[in-house]
Protein backbone atom coordinates (compact mmCIF):
# COMPACT_ATOMS: atom_id res chain seq x y z
CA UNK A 1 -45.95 84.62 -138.21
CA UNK A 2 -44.77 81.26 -139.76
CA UNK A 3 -41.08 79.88 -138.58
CA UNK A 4 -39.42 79.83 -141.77
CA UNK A 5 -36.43 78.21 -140.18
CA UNK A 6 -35.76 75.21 -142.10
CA UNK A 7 -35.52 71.55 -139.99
CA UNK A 8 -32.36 69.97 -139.36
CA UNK A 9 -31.66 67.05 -141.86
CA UNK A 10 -32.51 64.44 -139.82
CA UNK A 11 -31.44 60.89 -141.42
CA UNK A 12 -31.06 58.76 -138.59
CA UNK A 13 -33.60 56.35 -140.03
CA UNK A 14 -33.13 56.90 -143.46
CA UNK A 15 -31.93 52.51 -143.21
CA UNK A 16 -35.62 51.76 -142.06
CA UNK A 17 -37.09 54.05 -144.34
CA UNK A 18 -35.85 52.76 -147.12
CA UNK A 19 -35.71 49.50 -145.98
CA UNK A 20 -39.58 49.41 -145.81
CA UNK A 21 -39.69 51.45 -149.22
CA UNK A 22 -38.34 48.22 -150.34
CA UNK A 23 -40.60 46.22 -149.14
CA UNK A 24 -43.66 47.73 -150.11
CA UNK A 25 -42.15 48.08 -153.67
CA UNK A 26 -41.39 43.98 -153.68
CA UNK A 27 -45.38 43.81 -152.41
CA UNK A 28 -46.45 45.62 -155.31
CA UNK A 29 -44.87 43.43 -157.43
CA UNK A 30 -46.17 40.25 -155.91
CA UNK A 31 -49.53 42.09 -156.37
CA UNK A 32 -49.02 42.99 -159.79
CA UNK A 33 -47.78 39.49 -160.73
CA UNK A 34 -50.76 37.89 -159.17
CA UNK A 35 -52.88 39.99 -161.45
CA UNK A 36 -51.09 39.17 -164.60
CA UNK A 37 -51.65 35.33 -163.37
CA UNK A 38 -55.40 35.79 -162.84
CA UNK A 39 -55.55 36.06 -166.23
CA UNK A 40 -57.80 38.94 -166.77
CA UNK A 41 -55.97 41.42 -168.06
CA UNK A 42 -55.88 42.55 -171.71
CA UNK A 43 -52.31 43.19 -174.01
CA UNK A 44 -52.03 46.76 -173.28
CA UNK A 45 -52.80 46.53 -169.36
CA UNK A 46 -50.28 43.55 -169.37
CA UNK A 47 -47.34 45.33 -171.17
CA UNK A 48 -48.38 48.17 -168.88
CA UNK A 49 -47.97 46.29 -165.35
CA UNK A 50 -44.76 44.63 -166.94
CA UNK A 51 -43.04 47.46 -167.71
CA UNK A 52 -44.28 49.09 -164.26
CA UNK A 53 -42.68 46.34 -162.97
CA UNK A 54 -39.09 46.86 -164.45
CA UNK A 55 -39.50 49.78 -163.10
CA UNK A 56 -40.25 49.02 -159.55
CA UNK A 57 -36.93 46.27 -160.03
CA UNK A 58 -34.86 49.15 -160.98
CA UNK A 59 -36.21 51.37 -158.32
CA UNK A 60 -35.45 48.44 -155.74
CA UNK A 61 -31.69 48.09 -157.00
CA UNK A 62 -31.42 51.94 -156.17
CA UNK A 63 -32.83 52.17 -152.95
CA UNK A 64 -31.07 48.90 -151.98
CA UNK A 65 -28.29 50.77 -152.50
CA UNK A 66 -28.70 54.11 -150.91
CA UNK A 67 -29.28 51.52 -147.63
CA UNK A 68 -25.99 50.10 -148.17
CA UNK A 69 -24.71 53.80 -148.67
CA UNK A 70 -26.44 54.99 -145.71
CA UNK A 71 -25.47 52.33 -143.43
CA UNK A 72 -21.49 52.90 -144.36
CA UNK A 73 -22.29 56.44 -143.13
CA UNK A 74 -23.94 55.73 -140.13
C-alpha cells in the first residue's frame, strides 16, 4: 500500500529556489534577445519572443518578490 501521508511543507530553500528561477528566466531572455539580434526571425516569431519576453519581466518582478517575502519570513 502507498503512504498517502502528505510531506511536510518544507520551504527552507524556497530563497535559492527562486533565486535560481530568476536566473534562468533572465538567461532566457538574454537568449531570446540574441535571437531577435541575429536577425533571422520573421514578424510573427518576433512579436512572439517579445511578448514572451514581457512576460518572463513580469514573471521576474513576482518571483523577486516572493524572495524578498520569503526572506522576511525566514
Amino acid at each position: 500500500m502507498v503512504d498517502q501521508t502528505p510531506k511536510p511543507d518544507d520551504r527552507s530553500d524556497n530563497v535559492e529556489k527562486l533565486q535560481q528561477h530568476v536566473q534562468n528566466t533572465i538567461e532566457n531572455i538574454e537568449a531570446a534577445n540574441e535571437t531577435l539580434e541575429n536577425g533571422a526571425i520573421d514578424g510573427n516569431d518576433r512579436e512572439a519572443i517579445e511578448a514572451k519576453n514581457a512576460r518572463r519581466e513580469e514573471a521576474i518582478e513576482g518571483m523577486r518578490k516572493e524572495i524578498i517575502d520569503e526572506a522576511r519570513d525566514h
